[in-house]
C-alpha atoms as a PDB file:
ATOM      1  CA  UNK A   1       0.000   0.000   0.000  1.00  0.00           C
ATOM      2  CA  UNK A   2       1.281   3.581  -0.808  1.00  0.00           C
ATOM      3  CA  UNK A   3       1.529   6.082   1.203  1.00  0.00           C
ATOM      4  CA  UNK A   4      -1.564   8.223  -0.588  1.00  0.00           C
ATOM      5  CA  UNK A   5      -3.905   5.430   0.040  1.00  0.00           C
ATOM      6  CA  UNK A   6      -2.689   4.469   3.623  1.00  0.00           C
ATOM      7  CA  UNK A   7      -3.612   7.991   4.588  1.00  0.00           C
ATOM      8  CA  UNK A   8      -6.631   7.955   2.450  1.00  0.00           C
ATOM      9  CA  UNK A   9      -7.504   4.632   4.603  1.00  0.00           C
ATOM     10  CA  UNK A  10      -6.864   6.318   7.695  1.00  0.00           C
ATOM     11  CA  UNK A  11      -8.372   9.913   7.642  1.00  0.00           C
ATOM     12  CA  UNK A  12     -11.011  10.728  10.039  1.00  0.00           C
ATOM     13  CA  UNK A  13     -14.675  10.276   8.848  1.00  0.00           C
ATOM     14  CA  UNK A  14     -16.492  13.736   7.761  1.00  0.00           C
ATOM     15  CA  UNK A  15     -20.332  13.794   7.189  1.00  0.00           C
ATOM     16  CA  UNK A  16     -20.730  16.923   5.380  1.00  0.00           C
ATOM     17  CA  UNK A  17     -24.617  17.569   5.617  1.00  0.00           C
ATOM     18  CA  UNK A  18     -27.454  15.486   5.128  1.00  0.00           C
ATOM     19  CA  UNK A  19     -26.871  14.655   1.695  1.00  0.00           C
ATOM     20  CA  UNK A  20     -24.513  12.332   2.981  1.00  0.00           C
ATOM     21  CA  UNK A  21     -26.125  11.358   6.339  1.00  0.00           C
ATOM     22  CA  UNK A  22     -28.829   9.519   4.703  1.00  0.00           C
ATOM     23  CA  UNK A  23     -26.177   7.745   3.341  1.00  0.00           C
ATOM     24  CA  UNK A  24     -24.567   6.349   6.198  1.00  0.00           C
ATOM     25  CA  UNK A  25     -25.962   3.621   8.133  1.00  0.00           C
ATOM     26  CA  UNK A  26     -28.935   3.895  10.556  1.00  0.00           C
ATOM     27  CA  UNK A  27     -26.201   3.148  13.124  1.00  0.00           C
ATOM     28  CA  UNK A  28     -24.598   6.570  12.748  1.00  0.00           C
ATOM     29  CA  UNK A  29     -28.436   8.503  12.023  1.00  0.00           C
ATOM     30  CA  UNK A  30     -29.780   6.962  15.127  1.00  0.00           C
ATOM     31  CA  UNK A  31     -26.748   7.944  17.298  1.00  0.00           C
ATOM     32  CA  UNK A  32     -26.870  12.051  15.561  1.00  0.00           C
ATOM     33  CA  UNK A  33     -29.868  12.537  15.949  1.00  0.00           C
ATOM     34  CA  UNK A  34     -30.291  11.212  19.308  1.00  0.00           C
ATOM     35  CA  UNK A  35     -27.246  13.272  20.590  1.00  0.00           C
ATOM     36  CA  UNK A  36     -28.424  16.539  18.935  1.00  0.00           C
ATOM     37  CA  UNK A  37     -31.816  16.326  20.709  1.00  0.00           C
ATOM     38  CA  UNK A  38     -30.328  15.778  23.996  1.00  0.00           C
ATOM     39  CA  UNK A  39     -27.915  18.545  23.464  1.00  0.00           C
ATOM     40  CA  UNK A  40     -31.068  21.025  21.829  1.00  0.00           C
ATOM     41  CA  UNK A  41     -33.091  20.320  25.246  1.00  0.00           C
ATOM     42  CA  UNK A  42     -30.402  20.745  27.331  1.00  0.00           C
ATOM     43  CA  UNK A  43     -29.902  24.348  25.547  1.00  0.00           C
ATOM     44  CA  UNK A  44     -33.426  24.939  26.180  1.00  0.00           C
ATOM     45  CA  UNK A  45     -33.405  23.839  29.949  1.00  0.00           C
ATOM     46  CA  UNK A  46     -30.117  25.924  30.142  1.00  0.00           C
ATOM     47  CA  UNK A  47     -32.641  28.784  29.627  1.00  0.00           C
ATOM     48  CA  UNK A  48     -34.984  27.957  32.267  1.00  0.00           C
ATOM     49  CA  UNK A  49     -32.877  27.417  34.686  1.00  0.00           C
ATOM     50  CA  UNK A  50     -31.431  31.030  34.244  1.00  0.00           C
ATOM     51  CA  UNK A  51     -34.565  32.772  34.276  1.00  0.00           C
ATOM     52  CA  UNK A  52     -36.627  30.444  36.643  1.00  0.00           C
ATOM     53  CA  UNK A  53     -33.910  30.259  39.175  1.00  0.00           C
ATOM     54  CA  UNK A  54     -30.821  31.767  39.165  1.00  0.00           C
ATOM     55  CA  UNK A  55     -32.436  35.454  38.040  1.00  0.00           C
ATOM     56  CA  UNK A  56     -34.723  35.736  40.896  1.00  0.00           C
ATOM     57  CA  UNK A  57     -31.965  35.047  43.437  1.00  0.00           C
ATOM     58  CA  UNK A  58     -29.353  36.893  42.110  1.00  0.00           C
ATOM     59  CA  UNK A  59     -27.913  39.562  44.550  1.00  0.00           C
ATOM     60  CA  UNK A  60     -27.565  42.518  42.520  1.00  0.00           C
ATOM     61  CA  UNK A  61     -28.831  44.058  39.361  1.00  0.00           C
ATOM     62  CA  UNK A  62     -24.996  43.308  37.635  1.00  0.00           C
ATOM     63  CA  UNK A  63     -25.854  39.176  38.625  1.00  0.00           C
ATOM     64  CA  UNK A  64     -29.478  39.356  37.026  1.00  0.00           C
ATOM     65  CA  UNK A  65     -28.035  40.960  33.863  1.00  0.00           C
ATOM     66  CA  UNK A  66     -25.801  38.073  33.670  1.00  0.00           C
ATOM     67  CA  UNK A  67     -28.856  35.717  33.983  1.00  0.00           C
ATOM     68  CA  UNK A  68     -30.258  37.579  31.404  1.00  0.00           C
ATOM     69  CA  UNK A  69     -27.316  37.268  29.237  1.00  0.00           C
ATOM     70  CA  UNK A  70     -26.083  33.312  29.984  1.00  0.00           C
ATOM     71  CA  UNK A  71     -30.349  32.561  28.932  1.00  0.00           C
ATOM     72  CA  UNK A  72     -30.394  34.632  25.589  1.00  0.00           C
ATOM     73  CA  UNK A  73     -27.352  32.709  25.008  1.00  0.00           C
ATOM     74  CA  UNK A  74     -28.970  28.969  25.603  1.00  0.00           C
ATOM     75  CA  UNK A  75     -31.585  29.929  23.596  1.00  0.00           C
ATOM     76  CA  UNK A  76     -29.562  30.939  20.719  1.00  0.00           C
ATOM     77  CA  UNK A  77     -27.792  27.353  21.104  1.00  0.00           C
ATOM     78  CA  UNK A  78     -31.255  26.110  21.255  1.00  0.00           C
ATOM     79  CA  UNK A  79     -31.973  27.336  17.787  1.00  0.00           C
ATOM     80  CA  UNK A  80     -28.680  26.467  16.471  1.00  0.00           C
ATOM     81  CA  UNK A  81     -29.386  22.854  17.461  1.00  0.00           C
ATOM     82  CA  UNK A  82     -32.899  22.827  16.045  1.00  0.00           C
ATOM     83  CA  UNK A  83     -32.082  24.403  12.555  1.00  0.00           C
ATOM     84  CA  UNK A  84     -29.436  21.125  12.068  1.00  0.00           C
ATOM     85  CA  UNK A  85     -32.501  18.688  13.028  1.00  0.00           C
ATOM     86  CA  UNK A  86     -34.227  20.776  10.601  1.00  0.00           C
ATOM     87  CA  UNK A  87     -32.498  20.297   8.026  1.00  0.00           C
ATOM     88  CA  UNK A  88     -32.514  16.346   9.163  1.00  0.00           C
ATOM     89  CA  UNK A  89     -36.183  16.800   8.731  1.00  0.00           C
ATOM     90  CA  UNK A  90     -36.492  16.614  12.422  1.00  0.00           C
ATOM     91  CA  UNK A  91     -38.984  19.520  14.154  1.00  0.00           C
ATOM     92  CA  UNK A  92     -37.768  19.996  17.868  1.00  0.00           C
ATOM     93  CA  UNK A  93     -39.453  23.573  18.659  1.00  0.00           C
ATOM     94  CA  UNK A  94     -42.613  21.596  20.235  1.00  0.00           C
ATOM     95  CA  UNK A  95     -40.026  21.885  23.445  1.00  0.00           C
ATOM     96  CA  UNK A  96     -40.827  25.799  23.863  1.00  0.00           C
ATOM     97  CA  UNK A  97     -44.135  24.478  25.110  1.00  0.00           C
ATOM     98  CA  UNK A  98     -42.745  21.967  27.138  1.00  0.00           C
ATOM     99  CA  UNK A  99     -42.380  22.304  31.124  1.00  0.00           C
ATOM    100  CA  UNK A 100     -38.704  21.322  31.790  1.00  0.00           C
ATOM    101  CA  UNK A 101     -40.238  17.969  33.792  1.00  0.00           C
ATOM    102  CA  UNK A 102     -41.152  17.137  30.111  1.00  0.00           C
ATOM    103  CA  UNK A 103     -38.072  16.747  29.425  1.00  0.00           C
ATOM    104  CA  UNK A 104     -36.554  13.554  29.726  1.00  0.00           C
ATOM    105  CA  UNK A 105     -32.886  13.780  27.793  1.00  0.00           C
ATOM    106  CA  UNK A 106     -31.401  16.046  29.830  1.00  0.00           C
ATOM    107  CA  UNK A 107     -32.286  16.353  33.449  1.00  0.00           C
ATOM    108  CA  UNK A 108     -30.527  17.385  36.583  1.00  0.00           C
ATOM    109  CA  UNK A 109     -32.391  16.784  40.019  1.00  0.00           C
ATOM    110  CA  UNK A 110     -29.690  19.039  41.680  1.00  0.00           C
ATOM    111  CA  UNK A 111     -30.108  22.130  39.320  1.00  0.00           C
ATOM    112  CA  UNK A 112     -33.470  22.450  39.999  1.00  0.00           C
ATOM    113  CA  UNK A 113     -32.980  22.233  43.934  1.00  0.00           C
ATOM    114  CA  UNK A 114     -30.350  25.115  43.833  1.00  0.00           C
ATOM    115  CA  UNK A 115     -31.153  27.513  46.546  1.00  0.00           C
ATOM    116  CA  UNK A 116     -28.491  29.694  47.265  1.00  0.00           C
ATOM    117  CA  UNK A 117     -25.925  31.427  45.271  1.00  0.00           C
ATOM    118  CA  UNK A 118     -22.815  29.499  46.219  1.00  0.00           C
ATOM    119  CA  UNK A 119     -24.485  26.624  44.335  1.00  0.00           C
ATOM    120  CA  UNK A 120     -25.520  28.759  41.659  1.00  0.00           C
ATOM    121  CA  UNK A 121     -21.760  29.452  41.273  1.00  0.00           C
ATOM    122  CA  UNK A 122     -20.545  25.700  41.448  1.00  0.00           C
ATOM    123  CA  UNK A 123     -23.106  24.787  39.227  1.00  0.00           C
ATOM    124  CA  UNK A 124     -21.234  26.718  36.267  1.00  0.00           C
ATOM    125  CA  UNK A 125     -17.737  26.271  37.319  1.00  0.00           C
ATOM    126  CA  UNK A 126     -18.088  22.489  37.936  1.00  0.00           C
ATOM    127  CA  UNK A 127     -21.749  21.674  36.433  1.00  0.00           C
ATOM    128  CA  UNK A 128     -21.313  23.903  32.577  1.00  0.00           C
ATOM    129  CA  UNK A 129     -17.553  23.264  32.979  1.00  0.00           C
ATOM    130  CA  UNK A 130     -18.126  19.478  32.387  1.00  0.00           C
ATOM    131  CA  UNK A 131     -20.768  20.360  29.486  1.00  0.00           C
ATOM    132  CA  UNK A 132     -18.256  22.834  28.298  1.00  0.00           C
ATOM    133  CA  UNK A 133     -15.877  20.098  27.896  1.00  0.00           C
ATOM    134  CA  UNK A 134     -18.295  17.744  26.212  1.00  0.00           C
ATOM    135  CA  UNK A 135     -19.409  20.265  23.768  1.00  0.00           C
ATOM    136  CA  UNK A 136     -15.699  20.555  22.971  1.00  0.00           C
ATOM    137  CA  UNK A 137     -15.965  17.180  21.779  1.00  0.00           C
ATOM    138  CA  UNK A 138     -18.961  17.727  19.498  1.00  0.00           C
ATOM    139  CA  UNK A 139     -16.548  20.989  17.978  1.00  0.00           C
ATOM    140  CA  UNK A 140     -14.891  17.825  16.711  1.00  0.00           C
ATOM    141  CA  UNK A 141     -17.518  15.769  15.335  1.00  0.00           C
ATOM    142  CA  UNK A 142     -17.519  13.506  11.973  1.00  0.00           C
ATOM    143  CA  UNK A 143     -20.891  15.019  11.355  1.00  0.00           C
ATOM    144  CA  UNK A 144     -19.998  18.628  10.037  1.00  0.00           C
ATOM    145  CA  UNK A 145     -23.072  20.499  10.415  1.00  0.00           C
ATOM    146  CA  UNK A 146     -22.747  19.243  14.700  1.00  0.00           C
ATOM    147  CA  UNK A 147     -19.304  20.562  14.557  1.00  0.00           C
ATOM    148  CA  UNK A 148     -19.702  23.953  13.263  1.00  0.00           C
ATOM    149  CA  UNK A 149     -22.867  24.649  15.074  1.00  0.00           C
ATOM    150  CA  UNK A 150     -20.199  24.298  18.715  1.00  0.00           C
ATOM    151  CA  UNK A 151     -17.312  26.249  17.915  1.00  0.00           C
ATOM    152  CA  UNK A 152     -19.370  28.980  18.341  1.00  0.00           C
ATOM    153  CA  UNK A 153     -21.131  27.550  21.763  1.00  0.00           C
ATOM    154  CA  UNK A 154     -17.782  26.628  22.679  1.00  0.00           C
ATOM    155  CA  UNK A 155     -16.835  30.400  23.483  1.00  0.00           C
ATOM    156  CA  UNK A 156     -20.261  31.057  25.008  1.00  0.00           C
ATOM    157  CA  UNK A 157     -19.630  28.026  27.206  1.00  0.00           C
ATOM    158  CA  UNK A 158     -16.174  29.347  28.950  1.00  0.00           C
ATOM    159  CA  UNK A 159     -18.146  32.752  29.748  1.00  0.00           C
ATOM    160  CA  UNK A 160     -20.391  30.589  31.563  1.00  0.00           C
ATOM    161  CA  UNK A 161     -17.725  28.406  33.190  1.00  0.00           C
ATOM    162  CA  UNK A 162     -15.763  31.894  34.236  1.00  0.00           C
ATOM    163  CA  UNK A 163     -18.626  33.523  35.512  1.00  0.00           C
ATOM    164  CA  UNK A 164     -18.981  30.960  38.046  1.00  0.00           C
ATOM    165  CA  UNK A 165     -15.549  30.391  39.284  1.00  0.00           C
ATOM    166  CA  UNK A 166     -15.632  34.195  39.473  1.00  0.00           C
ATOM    167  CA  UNK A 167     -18.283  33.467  41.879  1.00  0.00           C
ATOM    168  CA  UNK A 168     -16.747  30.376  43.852  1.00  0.00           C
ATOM    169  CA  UNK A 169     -13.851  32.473  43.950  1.00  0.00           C
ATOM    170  CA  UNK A 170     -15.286  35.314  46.093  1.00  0.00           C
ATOM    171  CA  UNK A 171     -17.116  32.953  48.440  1.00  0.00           C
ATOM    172  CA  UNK A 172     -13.497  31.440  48.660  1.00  0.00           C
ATOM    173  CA  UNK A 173     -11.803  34.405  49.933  1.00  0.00           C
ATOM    174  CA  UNK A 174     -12.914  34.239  53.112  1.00  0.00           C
ATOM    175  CA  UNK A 175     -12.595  31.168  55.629  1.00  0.00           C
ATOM    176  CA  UNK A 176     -16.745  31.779  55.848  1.00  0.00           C
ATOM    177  CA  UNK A 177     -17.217  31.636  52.496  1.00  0.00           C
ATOM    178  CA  UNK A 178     -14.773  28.686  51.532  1.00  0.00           C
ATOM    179  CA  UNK A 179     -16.288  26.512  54.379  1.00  0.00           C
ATOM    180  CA  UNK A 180     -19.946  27.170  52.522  1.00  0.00           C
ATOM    181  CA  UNK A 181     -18.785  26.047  49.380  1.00  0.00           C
ATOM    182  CA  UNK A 182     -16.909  22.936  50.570  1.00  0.00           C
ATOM    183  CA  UNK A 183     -20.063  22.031  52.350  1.00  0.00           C
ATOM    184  CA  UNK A 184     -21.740  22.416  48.918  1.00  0.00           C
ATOM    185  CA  UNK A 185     -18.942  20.731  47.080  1.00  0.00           C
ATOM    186  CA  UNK A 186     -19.125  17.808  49.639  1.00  0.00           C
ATOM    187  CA  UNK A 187     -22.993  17.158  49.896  1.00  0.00           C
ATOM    188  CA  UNK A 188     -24.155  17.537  46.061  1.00  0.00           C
ATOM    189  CA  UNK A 189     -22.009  19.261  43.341  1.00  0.00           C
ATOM    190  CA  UNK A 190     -18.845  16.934  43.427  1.00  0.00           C
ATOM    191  CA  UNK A 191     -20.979  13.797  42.597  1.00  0.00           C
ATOM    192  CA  UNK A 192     -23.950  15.530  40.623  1.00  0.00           C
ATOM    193  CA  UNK A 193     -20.241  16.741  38.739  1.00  0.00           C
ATOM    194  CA  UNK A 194     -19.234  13.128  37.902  1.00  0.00           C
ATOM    195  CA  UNK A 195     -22.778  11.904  37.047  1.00  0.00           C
ATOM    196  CA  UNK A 196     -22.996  14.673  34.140  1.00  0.00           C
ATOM    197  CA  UNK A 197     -20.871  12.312  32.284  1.00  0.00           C
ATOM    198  CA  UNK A 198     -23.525   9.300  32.316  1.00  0.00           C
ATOM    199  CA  UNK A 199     -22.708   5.327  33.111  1.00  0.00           C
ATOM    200  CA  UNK A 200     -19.057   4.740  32.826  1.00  0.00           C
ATOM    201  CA  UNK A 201     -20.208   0.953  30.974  1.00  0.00           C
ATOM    202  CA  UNK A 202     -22.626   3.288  28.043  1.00  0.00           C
ATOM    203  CA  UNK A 203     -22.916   1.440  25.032  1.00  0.00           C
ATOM    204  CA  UNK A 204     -23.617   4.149  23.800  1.00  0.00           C
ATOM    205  CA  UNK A 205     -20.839   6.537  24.335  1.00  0.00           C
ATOM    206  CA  UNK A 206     -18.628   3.591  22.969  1.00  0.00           C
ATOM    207  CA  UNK A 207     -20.773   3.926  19.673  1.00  0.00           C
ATOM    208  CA  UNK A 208     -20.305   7.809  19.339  1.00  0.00           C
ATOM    209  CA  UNK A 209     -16.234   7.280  20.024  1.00  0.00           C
ATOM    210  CA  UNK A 210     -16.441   4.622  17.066  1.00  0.00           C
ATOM    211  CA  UNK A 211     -18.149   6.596  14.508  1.00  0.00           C
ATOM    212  CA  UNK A 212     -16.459   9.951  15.319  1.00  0.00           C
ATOM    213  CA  UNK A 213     -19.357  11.936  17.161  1.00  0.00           C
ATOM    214  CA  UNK A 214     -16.994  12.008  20.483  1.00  0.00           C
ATOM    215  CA  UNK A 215     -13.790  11.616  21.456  1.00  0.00           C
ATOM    216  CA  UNK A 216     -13.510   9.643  24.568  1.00  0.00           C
ATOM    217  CA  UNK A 217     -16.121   7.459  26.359  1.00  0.00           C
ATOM    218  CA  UNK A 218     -18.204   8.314  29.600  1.00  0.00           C
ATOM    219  CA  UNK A 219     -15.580   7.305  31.969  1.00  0.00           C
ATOM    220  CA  UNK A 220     -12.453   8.686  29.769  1.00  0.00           C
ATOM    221  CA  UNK A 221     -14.321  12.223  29.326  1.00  0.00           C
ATOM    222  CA  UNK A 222     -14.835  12.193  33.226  1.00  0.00           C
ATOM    223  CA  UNK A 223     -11.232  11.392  34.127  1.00  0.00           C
ATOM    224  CA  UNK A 224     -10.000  13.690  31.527  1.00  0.00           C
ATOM    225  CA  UNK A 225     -12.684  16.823  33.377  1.00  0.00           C
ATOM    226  CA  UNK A 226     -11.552  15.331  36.871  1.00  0.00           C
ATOM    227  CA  UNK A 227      -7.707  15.816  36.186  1.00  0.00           C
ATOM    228  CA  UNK A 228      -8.553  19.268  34.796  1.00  0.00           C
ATOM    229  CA  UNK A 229     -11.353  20.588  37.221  1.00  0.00           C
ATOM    230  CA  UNK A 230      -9.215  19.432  40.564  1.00  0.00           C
ATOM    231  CA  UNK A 231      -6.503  20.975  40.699  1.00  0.00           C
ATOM    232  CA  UNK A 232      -8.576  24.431  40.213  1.00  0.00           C
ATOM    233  CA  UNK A 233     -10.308  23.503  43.241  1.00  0.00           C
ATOM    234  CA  UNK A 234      -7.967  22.835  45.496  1.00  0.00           C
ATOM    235  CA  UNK A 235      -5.872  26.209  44.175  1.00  0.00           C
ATOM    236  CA  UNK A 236      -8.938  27.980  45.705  1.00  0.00           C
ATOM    237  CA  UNK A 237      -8.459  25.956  48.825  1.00  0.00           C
ATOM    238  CA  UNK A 238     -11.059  23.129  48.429  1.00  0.00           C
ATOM    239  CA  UNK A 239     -10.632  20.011  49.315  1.00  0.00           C
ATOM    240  CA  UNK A 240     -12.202  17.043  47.234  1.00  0.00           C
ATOM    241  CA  UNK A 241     -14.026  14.456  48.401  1.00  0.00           C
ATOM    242  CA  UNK A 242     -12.255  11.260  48.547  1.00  0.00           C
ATOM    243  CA  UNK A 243     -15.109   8.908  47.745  1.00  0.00           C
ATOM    244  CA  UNK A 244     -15.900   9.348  43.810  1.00  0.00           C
ATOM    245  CA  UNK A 245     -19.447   6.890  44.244  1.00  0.00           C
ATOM    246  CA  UNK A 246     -20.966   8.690  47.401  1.00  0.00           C
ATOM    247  CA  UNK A 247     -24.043  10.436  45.956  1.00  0.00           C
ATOM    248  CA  UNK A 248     -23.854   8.994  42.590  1.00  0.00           C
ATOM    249  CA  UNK A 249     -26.556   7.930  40.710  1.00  0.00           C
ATOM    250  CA  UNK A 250     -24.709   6.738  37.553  1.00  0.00           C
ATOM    251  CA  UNK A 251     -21.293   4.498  37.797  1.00  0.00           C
END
């Protein structure tokens, strides 16, 4: 074998619209469109969870126009993700009516239980960060249209992430405010953290690493966030738990 055909033989798959999707086999259709509705109602429940919760809590007008700013950016992932189903055929706007308990790709108990802002800020440092990290995945996708639609998300994504380790930060600057959030850390965030990345065994996530929709499985994303997100903690003076499967609802 040459060398032009060897590298022919081993460049990465690219799916350049859906032309070419409808070529490939159901496999592969199944596994996009699956993972772009998850990721389109998670935009969308991004949103809610702005307005519904954070906005009303926030402490001071500058926090609420962040609110308003981190929603109007969900929803403008929202659409992103909807016009590439479109074009798929594949109508997702019948979400806007739904109540986020509709809503059964993407849920997280513990985002709809925050009460205070301390969670509000691990919930982006920690929570987005590890969505931030699996949309930088998708930015790599074998399906095209899924790849361009993040690079864009991708930079919303670390204003997110930032604006809440600005937050953890502040609490953390004070022996007061460092205890609250290690109390957080410790009783929901740390494991609600790992579970974000789904069942470590996903047959699944083994598929999308095979055909080029992700990168690394469930557990290799999570140990890949975990070595990253850690040592940030602990450089604001947090300690992290020890026991990676209290809590956990997903090993």
């Amino acid at each position: 074998m040459n060398e032009s055909v060897a590298s022919a033989a081993e460049a990465p798959l690219v799916v350049e619209g859906p032309e070419q999707f409808y070529k490939m086999p159901k496999e592969y259709q199944d596994l996009v469109i699956h993972q772009l509705r998850a990721h389109t109602e998670g935009e969308l429940t991004g949103a809610d969870d702005y307005t519904q919760l954070l906005y009303p809590m926030a402490p001071d007008p500058y926090e609420r126009k962040m609110c308003c700013e981190r929603a109007a950016e969900e929803v403008d992932h929202f659409i992103r993700g909807a016009e590439v189903l479109k074009d798929l055929g594949i109508d997702v706007y019948y979400m806007m009516d739904q109540h986020f308990q509709e809503r059964q790709h993407y849920r997280t108990d513990a985002v709809r239980k925050i009460d205070n802002w301390v969670q509000r800020g691990l919930f982006s440092m920690i929570g987005e960060g590890a969505v931030l990290a699996m949309i930088e995945e998708m930015a790599q996708s074998s399906y095209k249209p899924i790849a361009d639609m993040c690079v864009s998300i991708v930079m919303d994504e670390y204003n997110h992430v930032a604006q809440g380790r600005r937050i953890v930060k502040q609490f953390c600057a004070t022996p007061e405010g460092r205890a609250l959030v290690q109390a957080e850390l410790e009783g929901v965030w740390w494991s609600t953290m790992l579970d974000l990345f789904g069942r470590s065994e996903s047959e699944r996530s083994k598929l999308y690493v095979k055909w080029g929709l992700r990168k690394y499985t469930n557990e290799e994303a999570r140990q890949r966030y975990c070595a990253h997100i850690v040592p940030q903690l602990r450089e604001l003076g947090l300690d992290v738990p020890d026991d990676w499967t209290r809590g956990r609802k997903f090993l």
